[in-house]
N, C-alpha and C. Protein backbone atom coordinates (compact mmCIF):
# COMPACT_ATOMS: atom_id res chain seq x y z
N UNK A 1 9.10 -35.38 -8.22
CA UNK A 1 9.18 -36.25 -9.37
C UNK A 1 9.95 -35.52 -10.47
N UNK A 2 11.14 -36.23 -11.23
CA UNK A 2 11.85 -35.95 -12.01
C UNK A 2 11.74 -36.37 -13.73
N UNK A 3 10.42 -35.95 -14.21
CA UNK A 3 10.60 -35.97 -15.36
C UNK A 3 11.74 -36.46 -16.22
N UNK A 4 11.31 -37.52 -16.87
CA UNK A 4 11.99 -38.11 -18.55
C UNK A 4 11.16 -37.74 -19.83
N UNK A 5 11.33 -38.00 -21.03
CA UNK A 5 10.18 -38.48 -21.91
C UNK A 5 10.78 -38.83 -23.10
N UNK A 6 10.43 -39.43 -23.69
CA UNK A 6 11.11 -40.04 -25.01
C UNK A 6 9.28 -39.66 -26.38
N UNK A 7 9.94 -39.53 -27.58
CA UNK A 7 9.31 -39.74 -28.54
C UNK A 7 8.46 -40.85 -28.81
N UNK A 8 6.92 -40.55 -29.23
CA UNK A 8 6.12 -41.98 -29.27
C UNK A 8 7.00 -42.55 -30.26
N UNK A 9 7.04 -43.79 -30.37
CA UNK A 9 7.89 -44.66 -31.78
C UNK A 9 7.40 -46.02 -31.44
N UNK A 10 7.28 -46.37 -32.14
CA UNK A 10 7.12 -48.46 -32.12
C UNK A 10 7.38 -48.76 -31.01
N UNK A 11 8.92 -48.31 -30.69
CA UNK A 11 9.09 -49.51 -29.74
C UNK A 11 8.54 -48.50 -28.23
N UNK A 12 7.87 -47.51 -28.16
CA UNK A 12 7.10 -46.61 -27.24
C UNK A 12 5.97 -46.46 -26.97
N UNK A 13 5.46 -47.36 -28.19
CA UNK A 13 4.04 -47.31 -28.43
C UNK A 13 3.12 -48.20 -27.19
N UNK A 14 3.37 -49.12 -26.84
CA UNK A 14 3.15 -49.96 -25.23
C UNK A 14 2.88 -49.14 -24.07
N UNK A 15 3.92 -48.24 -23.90
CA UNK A 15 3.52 -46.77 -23.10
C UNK A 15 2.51 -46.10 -23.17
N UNK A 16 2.36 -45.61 -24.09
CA UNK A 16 1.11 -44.43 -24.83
C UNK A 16 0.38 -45.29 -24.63
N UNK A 17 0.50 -46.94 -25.01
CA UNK A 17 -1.31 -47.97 -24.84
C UNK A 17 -1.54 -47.86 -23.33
N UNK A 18 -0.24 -48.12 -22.43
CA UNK A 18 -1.04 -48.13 -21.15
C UNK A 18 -1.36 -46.93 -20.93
N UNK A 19 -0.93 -45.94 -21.08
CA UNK A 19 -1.53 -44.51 -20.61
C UNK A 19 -2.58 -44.17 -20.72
N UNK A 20 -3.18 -44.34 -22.40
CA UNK A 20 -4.63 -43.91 -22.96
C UNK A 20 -5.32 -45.45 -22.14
N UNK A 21 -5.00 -46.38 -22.18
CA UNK A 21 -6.44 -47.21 -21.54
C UNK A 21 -6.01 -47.34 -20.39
N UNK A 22 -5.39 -46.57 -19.32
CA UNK A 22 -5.30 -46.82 -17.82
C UNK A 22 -6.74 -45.91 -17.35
N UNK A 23 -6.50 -46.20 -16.45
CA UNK A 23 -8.01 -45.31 -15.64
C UNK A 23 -7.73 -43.52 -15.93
N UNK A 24 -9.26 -43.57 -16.40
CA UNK A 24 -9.10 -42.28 -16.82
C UNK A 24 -8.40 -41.21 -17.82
N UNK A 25 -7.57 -42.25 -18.88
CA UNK A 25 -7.06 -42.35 -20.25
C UNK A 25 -7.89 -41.71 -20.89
N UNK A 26 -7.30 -41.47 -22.05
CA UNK A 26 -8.10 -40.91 -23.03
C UNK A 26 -8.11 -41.68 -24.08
N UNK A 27 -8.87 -42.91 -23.73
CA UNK A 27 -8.90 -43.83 -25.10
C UNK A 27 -9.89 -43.92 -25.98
N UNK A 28 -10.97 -42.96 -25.59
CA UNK A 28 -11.92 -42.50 -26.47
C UNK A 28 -11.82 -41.57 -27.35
N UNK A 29 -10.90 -40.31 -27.50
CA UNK A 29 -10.15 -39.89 -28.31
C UNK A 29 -8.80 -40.32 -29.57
N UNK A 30 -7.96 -40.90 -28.21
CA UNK A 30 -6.14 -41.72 -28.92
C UNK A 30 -5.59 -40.04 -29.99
N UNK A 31 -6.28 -39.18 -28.98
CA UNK A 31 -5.49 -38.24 -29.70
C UNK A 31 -5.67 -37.20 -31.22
N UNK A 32 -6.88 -38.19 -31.58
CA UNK A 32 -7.15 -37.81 -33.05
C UNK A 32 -8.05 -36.65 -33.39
N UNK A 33 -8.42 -35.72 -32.21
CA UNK A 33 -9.76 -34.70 -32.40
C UNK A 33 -8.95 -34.18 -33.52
N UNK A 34 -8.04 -33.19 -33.41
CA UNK A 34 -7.45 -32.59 -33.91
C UNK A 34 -6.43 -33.25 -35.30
N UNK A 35 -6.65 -33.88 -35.41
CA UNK A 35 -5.94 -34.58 -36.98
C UNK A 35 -6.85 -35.10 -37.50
N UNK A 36 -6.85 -35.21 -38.76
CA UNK A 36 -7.76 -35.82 -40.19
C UNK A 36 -8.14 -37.21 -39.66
N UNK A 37 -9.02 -37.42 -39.71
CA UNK A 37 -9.43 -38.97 -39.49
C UNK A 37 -11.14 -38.50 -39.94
N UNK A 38 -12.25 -39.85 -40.18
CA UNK A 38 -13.02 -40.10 -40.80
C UNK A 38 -13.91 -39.32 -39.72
N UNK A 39 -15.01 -38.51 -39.74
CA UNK A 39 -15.97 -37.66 -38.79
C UNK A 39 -16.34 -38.72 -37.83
N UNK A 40 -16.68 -40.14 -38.45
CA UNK A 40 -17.51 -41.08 -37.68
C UNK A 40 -16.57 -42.61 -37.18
N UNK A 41 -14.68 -41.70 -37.10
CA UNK A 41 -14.25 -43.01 -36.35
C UNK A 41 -14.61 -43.20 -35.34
N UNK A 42 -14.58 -44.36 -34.86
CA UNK A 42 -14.93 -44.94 -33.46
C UNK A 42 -13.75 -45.14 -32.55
N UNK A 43 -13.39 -45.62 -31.69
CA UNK A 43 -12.47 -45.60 -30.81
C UNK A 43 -11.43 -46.60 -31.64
N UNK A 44 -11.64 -47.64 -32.06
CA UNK A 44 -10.20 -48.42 -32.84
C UNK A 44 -10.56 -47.59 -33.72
N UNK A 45 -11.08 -47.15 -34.53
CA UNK A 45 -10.11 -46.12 -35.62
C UNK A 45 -9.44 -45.51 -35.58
N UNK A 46 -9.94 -44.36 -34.19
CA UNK A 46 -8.54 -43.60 -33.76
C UNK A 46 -7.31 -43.89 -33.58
N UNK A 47 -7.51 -45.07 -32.94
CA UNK A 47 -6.12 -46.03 -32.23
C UNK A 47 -5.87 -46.49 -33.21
N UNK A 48 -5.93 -46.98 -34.32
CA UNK A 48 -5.28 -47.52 -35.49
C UNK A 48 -4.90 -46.07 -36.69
N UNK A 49 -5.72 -45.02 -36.39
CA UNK A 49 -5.29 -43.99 -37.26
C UNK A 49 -3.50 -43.58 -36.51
N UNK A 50 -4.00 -43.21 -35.02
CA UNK A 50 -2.46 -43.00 -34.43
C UNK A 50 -1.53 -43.46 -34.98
N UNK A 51 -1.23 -45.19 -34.64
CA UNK A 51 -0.86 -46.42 -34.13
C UNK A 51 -0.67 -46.06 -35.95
N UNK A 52 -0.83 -45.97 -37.06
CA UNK A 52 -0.49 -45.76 -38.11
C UNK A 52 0.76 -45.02 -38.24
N UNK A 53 0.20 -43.58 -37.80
CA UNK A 53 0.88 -42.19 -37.90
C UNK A 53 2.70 -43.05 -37.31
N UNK A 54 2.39 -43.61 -36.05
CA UNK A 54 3.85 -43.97 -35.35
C UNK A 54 4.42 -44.48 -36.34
N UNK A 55 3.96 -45.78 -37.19
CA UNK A 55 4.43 -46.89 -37.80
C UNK A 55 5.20 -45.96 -39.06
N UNK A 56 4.53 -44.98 -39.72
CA UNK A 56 4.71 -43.84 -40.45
C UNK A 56 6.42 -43.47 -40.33
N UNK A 57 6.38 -43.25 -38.98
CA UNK A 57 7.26 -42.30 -38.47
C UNK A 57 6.81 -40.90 -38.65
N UNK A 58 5.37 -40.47 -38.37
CA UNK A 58 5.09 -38.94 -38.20
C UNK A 58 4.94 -38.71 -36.85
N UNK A 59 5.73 -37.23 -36.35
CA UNK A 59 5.86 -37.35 -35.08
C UNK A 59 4.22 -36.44 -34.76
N UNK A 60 4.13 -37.74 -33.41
CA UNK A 60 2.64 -37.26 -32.70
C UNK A 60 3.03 -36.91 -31.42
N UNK A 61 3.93 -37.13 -30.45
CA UNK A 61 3.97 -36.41 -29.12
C UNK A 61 5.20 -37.37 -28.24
N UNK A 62 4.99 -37.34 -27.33
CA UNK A 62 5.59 -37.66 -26.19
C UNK A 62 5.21 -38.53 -25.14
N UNK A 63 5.78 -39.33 -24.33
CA UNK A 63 5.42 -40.13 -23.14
C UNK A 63 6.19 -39.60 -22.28
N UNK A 64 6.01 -39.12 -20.94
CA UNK A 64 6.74 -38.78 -19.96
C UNK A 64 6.64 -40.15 -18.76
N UNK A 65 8.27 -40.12 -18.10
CA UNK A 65 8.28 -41.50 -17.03
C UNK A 65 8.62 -40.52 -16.17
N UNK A 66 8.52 -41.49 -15.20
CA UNK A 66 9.46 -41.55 -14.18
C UNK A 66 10.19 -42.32 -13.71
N UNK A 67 11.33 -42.50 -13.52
CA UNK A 67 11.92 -43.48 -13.75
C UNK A 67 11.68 -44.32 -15.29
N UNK A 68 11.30 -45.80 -15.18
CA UNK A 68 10.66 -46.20 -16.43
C UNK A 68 9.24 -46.63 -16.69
N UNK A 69 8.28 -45.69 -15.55
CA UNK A 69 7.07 -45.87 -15.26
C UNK A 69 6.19 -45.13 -16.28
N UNK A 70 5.89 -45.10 -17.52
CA UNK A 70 4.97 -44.14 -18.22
C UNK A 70 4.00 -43.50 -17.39
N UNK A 71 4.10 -41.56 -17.25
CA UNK A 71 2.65 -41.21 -16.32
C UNK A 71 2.14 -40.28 -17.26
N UNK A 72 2.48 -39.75 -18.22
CA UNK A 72 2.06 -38.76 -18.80
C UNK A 72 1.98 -39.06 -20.73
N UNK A 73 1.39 -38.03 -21.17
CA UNK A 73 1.88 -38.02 -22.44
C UNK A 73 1.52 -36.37 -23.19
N UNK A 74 1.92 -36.03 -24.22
CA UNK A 74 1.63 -34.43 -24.68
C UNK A 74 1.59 -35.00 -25.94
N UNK A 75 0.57 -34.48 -26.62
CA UNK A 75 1.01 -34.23 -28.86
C UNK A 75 1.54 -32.79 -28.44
N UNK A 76 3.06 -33.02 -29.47
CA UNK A 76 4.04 -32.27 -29.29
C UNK A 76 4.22 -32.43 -30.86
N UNK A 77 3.80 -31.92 -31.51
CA UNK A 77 4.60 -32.20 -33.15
C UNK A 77 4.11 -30.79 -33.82
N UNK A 78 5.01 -30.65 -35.13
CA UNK A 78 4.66 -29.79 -36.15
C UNK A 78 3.21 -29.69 -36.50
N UNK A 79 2.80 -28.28 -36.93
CA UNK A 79 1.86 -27.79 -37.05
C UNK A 79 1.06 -28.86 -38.61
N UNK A 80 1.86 -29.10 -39.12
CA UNK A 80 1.05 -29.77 -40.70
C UNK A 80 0.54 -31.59 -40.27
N UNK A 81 1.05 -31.76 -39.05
CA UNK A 81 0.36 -33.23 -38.60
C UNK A 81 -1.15 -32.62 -38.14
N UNK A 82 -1.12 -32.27 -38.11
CA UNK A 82 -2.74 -31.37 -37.35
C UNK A 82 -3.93 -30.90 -38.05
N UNK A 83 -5.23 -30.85 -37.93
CA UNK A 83 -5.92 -29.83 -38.56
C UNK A 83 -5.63 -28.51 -38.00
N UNK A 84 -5.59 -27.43 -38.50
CA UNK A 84 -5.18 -25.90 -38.41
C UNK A 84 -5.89 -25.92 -37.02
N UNK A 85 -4.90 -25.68 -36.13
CA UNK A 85 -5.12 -25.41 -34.66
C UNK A 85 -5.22 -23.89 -34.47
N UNK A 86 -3.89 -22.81 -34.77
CA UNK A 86 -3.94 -21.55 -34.42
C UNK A 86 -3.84 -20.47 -35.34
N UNK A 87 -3.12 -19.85 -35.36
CA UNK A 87 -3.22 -18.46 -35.60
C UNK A 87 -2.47 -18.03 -36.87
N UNK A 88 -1.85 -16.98 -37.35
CA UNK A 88 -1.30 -17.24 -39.04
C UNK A 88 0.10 -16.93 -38.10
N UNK A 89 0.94 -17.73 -39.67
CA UNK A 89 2.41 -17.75 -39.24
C UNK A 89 3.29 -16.59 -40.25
N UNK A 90 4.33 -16.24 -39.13
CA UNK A 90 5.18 -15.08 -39.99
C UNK A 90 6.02 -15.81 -40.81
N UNK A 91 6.40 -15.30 -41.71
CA UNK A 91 7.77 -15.68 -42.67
C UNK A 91 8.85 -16.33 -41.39
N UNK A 92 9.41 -16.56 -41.99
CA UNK A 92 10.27 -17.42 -40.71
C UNK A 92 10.64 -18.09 -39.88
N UNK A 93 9.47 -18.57 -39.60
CA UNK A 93 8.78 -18.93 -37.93
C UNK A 93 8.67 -20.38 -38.41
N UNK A 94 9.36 -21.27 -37.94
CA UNK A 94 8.78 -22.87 -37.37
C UNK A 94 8.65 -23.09 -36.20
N UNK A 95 6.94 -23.42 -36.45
CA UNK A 95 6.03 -23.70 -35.56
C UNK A 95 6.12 -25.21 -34.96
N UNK A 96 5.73 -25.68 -33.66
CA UNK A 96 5.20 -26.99 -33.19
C UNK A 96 4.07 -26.32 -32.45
N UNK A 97 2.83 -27.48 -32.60
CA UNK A 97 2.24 -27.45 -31.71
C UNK A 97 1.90 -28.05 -30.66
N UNK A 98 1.66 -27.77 -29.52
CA UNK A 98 1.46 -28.46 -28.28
C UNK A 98 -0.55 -28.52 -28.25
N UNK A 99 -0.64 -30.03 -28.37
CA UNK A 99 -2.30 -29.72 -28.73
C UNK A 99 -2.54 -30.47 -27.51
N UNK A 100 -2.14 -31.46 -27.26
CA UNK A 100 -2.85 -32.16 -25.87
C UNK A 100 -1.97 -32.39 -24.69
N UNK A 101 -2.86 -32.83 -23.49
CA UNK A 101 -1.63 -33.14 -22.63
C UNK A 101 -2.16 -34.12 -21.71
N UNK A 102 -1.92 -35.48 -20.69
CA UNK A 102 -2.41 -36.17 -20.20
C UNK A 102 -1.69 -36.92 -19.13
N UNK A 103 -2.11 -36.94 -17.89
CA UNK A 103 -1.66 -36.99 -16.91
C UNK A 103 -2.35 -38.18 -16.23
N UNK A 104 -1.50 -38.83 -15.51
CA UNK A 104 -2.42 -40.10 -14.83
C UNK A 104 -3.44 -39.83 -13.81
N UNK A 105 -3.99 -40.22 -13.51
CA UNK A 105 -5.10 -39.41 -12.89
C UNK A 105 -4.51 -39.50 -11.14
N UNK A 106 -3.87 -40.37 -10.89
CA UNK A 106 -3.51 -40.75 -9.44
C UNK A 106 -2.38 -39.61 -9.65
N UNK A 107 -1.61 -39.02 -10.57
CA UNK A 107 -0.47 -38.08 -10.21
C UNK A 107 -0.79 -36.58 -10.96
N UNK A 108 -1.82 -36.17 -10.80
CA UNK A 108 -2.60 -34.80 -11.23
C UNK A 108 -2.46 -34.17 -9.89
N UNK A 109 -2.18 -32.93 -10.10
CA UNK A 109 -2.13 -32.16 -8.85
C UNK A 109 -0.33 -31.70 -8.56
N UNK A 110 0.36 -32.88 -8.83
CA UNK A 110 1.51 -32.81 -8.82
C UNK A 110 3.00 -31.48 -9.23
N UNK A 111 1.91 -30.99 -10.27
CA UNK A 111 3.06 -30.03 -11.13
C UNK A 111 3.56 -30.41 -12.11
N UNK A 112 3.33 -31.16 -12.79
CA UNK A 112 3.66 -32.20 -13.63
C UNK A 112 4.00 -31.67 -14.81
N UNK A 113 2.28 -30.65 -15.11
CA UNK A 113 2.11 -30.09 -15.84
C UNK A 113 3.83 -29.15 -16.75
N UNK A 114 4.48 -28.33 -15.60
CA UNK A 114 5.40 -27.31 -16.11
C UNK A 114 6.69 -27.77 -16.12
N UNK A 115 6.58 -29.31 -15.92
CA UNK A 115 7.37 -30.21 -16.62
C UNK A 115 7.65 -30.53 -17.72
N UNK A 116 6.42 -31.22 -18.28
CA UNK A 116 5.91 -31.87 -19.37
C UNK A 116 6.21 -30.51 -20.57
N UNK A 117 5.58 -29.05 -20.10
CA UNK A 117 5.70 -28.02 -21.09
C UNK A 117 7.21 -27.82 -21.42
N UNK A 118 8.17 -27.86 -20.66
CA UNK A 118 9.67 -27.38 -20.05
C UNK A 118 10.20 -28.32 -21.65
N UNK A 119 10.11 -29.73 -21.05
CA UNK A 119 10.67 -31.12 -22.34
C UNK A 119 9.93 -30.86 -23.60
N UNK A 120 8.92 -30.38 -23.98
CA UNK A 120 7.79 -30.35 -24.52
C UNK A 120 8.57 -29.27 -25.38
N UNK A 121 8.75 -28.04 -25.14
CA UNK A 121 9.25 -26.98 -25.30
C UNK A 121 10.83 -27.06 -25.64
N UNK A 122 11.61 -27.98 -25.36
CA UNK A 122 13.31 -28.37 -25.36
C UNK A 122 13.08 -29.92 -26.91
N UNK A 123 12.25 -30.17 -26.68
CA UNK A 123 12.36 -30.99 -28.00
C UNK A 123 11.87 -30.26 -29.21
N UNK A 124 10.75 -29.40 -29.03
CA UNK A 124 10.38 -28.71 -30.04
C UNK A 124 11.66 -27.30 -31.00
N UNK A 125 12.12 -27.21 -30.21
CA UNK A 125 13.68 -26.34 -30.40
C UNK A 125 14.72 -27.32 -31.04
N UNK A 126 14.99 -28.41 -30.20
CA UNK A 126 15.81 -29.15 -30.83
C UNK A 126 15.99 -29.82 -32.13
N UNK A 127 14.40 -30.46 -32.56
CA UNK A 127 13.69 -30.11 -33.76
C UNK A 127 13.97 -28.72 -34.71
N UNK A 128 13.97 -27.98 -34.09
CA UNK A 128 14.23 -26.33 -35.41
C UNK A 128 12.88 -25.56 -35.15
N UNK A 129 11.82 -26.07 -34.18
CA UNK A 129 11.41 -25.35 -34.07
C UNK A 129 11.65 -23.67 -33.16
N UNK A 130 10.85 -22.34 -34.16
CA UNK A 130 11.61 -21.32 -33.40
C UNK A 130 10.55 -20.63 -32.18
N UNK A 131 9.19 -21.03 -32.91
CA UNK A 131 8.16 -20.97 -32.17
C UNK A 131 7.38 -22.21 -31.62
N UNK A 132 6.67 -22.37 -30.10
CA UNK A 132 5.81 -23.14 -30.02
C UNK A 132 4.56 -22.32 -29.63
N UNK A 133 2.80 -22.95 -30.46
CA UNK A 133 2.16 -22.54 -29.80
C UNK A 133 1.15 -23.57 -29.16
N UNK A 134 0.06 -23.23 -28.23
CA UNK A 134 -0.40 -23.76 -27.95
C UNK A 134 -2.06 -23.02 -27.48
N UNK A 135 -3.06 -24.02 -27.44
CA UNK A 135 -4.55 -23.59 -27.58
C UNK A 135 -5.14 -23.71 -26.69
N UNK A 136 -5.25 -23.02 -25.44
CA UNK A 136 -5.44 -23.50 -23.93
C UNK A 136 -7.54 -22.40 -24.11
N UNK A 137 -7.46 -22.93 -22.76
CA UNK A 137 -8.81 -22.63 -22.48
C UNK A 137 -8.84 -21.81 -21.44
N UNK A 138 -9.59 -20.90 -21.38
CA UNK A 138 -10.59 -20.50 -19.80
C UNK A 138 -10.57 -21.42 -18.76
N UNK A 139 -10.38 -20.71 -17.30
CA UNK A 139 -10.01 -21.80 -16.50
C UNK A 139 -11.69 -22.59 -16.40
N UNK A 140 -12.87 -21.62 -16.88
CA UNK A 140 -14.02 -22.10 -16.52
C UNK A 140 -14.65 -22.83 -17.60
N UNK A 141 -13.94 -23.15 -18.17
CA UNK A 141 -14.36 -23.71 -19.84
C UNK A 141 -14.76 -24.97 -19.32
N UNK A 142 -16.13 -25.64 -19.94
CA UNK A 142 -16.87 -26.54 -19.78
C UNK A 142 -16.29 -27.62 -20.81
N UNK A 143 -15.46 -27.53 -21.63
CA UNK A 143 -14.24 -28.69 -22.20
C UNK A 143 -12.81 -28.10 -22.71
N UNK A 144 -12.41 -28.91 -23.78
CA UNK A 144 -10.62 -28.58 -24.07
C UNK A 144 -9.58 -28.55 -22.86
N UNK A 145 -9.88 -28.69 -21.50
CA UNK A 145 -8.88 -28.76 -20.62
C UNK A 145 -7.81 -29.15 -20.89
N UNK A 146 -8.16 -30.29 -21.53
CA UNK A 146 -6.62 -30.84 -21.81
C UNK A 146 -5.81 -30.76 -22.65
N UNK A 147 -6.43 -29.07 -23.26
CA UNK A 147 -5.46 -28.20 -23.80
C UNK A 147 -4.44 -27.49 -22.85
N UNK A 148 -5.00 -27.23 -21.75
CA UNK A 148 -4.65 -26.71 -20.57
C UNK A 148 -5.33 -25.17 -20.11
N UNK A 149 -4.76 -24.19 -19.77
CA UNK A 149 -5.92 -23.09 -19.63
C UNK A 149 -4.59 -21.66 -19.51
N UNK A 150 -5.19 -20.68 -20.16
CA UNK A 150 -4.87 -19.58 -20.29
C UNK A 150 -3.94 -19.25 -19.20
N UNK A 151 -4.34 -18.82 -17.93
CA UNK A 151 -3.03 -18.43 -17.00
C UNK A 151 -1.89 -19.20 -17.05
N UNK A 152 -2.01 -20.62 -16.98
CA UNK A 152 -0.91 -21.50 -16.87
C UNK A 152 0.01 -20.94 -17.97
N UNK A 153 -0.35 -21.25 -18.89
CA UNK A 153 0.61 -20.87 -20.35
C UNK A 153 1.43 -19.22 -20.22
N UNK A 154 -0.25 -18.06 -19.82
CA UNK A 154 0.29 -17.07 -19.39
C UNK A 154 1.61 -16.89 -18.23
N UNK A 155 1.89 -17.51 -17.63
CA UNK A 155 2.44 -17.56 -16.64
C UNK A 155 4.38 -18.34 -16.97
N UNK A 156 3.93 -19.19 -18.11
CA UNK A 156 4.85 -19.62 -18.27
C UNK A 156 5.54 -18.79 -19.85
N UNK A 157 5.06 -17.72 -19.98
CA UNK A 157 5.92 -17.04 -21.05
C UNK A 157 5.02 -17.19 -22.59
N UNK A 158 4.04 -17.49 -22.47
CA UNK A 158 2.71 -17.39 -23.67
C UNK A 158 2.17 -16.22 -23.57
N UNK A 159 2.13 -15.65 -25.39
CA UNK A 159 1.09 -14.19 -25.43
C UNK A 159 0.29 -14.89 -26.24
N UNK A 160 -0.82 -14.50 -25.86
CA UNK A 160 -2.21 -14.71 -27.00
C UNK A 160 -2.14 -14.07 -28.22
N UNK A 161 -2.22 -14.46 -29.38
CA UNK A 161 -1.98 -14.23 -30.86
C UNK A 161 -3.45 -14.30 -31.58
N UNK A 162 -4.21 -15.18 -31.28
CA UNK A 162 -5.39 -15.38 -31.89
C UNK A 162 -6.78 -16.18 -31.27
N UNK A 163 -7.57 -16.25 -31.81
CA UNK A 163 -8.67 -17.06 -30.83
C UNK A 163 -9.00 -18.10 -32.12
N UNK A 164 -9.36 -19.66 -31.24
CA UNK A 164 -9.77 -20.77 -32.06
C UNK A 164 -11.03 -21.21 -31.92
N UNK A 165 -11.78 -20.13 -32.31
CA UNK A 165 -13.48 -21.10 -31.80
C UNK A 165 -13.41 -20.36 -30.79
N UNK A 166 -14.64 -20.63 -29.98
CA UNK A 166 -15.12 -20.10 -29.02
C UNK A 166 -14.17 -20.01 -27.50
N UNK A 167 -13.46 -21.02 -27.51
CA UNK A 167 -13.16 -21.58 -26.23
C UNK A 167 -11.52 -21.34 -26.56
N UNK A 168 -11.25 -21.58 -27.50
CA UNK A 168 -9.75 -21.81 -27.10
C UNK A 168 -8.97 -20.62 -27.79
N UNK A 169 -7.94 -20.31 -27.14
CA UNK A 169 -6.92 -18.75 -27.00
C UNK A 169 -5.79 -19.70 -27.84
N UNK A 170 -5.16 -18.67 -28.60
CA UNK A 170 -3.76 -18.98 -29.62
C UNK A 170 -2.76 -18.66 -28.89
N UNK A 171 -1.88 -19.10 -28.11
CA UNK A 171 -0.90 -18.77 -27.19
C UNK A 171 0.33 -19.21 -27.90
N UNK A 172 1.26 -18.12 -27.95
CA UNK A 172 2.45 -18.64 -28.90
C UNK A 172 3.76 -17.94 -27.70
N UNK A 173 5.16 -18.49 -28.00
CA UNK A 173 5.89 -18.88 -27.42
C UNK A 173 7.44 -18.90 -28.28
N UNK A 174 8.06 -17.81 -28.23
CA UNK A 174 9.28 -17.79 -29.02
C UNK A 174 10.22 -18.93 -28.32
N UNK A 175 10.87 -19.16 -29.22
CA UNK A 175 11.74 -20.65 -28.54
C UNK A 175 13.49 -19.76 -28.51
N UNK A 176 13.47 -18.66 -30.17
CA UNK A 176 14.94 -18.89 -30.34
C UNK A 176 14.63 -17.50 -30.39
């Protein structure tokens, strides 16, 4: 499978809906752990906090196809759309962060994954970003998976910089 992905936007937003409410979606989230929203939204809050952010034009992530099949999606955006995910930044350094990532459940297993990071990683550059980081977990971590997990990142050119909480590692990633 040959990876595409385009920017969530209005007219992308149909994608991201079937993705988060297809089987095994994450439509109980819509993405929002990690960004400002009310302690006690409920599931349309989230989806209307997002579904805001797009209308905004603040960038929240990505949809990956195949062909023109939506299977995936990543939050791929600058560090100030976010609540403080990682680690402190040097003079110089523009950051994106890679906070989530989501895969259809029928095409998990695939490799998908060092795809999604590859585009993920080529838009965040193209943008100006010089660094990306990202907040992965223990492969035995009892949640955040879908941050992804420490070796993977290790493996793909991530050093650990800082720790976020208990569970999740600051993995950063020179771009330029």
């Amino acid at each position: 499978m040959d990876l595409t992905c385009k920017p969530v936007t209005q007219a992308t937003w149909p994608d991201l809906e079937s993705l988060f409410e297809g089987r095994g979606g994450p439509s109980y989230c819509w993405c929002m752990a990690f960004r400002r929203i009310a302690p006690d939204a409920d599931k349309a809050d989230r989806k209307d906090a997002l579904r805001g952010r797009v209308a905004d034009g603040v960038p929240v992530g990505r949809v990956y196809y195949d062909n023109a099949a939506p299977v995936a999606w990543s939050s791929i955006a600058p560090p100030e759309t976010y609540l403080k995910l990682g680690g402190p930044e040097e003079p110089g350094e523009v950051i994106w962060s890679l906070a989530c990532m989501f895969i259809r459940r029928d095409l998990r297993g695939l490799g998908l994954t060092r795809q999604m990071v590859a585009l993920a990683e080529a838009e965040a550059a193209a943008k100006g970003a010089t660094v990306i980081e990202a907040t992965p977990v223990d492969p035995d971590s009892p949640s955040y998976k879908f941050m992804g997990t420490v070796p993977f990142f290790a493996a793909a050119g991530y050093a650990e910089v800082a720790r976020a909480g208990t569970r999740r590692h600051v993995m950063r990633k020179r771009l330029v």
